[in-house]
Protein backbone atom coordinates (compact mmCIF):
# COMPACT_ATOMS: atom_id res chain seq x y z
CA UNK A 1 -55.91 -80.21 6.69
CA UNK A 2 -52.41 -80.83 7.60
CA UNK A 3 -50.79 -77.85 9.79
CA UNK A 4 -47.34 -78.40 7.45
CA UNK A 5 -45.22 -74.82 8.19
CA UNK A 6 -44.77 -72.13 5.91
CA UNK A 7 -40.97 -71.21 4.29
CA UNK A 8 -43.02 -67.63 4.94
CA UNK A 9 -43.62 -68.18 7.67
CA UNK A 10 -40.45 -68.05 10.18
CA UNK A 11 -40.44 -68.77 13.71
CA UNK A 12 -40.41 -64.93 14.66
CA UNK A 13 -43.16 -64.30 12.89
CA UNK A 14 -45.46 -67.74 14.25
CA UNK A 15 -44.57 -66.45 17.63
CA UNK A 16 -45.81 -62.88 16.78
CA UNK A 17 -48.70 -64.05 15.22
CA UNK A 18 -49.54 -66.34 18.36
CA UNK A 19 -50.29 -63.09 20.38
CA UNK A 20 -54.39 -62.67 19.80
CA UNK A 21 -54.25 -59.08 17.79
CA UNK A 22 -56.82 -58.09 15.04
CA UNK A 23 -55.69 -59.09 11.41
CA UNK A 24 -57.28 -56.70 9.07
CA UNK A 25 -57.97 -57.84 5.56
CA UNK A 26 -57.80 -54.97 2.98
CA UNK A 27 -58.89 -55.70 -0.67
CA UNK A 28 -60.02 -53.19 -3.54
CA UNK A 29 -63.61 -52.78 -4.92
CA UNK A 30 -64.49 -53.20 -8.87
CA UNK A 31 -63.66 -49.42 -8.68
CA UNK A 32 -60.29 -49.36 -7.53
CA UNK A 33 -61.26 -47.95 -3.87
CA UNK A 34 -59.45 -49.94 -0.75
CA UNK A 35 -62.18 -51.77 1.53
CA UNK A 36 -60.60 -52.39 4.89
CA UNK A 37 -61.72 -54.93 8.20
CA UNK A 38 -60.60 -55.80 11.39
CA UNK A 39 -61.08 -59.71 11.87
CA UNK A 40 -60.24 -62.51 14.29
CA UNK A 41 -57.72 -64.78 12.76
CA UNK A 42 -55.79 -67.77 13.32
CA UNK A 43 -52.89 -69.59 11.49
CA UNK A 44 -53.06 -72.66 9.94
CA UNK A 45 -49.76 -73.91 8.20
CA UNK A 46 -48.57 -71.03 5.31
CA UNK A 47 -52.33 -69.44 5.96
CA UNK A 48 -54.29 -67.29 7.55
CA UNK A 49 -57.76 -68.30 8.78
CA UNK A 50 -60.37 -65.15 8.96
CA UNK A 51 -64.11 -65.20 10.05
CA UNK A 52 -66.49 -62.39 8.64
CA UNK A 53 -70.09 -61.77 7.57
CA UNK A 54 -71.37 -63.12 3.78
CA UNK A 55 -72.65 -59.61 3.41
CA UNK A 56 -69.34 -57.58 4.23
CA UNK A 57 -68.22 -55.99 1.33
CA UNK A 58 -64.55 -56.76 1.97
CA UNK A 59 -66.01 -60.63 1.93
CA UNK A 60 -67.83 -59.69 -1.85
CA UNK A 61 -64.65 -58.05 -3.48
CA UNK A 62 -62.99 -60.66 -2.00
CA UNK A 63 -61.83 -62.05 -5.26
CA UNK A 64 -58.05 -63.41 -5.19
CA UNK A 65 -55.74 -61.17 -3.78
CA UNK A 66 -55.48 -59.25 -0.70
CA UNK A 67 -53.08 -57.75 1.94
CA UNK A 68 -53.65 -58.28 6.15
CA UNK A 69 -52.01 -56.24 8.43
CA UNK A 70 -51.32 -57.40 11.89
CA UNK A 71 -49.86 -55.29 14.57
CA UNK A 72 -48.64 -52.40 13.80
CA UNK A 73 -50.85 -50.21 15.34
CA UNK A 74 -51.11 -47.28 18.62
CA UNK A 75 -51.07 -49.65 21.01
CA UNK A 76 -48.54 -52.56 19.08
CA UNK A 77 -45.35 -51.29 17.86
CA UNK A 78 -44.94 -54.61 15.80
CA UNK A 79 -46.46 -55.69 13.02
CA UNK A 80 -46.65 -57.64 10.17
CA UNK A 81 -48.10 -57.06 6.34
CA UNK A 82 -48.70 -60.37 4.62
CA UNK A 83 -49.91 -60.24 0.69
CA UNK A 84 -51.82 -63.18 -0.44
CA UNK A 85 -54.42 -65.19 -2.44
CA UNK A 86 -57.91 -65.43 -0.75
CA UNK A 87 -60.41 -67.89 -0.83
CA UNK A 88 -64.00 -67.61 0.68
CA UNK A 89 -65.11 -70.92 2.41
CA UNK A 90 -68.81 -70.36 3.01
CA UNK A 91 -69.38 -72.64 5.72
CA UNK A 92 -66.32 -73.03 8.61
CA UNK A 93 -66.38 -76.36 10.63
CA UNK A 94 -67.46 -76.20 14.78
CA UNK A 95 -63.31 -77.13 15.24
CA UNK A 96 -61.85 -73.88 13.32
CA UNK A 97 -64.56 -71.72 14.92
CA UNK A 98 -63.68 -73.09 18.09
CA UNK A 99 -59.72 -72.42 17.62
CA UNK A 100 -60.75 -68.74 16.81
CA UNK A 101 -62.54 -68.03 19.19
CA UNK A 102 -60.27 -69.21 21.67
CA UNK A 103 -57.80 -67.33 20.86
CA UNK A 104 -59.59 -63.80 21.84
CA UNK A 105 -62.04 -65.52 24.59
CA UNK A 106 -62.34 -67.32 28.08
CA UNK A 107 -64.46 -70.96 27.33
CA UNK A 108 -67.82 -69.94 28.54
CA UNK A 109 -67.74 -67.19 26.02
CA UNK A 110 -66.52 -69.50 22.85
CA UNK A 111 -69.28 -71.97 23.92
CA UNK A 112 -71.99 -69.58 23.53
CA UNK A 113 -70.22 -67.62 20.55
CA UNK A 114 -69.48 -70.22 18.18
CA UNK A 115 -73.11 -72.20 18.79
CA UNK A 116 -74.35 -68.57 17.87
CA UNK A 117 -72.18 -68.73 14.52
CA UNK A 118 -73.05 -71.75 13.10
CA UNK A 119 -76.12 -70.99 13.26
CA UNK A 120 -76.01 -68.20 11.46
CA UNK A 121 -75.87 -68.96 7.17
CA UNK A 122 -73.83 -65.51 6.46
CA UNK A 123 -70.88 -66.65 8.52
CA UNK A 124 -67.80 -66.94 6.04
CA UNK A 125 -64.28 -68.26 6.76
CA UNK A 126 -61.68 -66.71 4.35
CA UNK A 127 -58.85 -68.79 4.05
CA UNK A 128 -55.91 -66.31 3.15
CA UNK A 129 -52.81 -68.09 1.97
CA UNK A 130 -49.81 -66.09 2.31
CA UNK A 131 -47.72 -65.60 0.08
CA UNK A 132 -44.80 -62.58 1.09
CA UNK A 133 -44.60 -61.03 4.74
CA UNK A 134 -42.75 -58.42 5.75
CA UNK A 135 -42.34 -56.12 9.03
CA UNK A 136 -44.45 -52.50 9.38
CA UNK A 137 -41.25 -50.74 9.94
């Protein structure tokens, strides 16, 4: 896919989301209730790239829409909330697992982290295209 940059997207926000925090993907059940993860993310063009378990049940309400908050927490002033369309991709390439990883890990680590994920069949990518994002004030 071509890494073409998001009018969302501003340079302010790229270089805050270059710093390796926890993006956590919030989405509501058939019920109405909020289901809420922390997951390891990267950014490709206007989206967000997310890996998780099959089996999470954030990944099975999943359906469309979502928020992810980034930042914003105790230990990060900053932050971001991005709203969104979601899409489940059940089977994320060696490359994007790779560029994950990376971001959170020295190389011996990714190495023996992503040959552990692809071979296991629940690992899901959830592409999250972003649509509005706005600062945690």
């Amino acid at each position: 896919m071509i890494d073409t940059p998001s009018i969302v997207l501003t340079e302010p926000v790229r270089q805050f989301l270059l710093k390796p925090l926890t993006a956590t993907l919030s989405v509501i059940d058939h019920d109405g209730f909020p289901h809420s993860i922390p997951l390891w993310f990267d950014v490709e063009g206007g989206d967000l790239l997310l890996i998780s378990h099959r089996n999470n049940q954030s990944v099975e309400f999943a359906r469309s829409r979502g928020t992810v908050i980034i930042g914003a927490t105790n230990c990060e002033a900053e932050g971001y909330v991005f709203t969104g369309e979601i899409m489940i991709e059940r089977k994320p390439d060696y490359q994007t697992l790779k560029r994950i990883a990376n971001r959170y890990e020295g190389d011996r680590q990714v190495k023996l982290d992503v040959a552990e994920w692809l071979s296991n069949p629940n690992l899901t990518l959830i592409r999250f295209t972003i649509e509005t994002a706005a600062p945690v004030a």
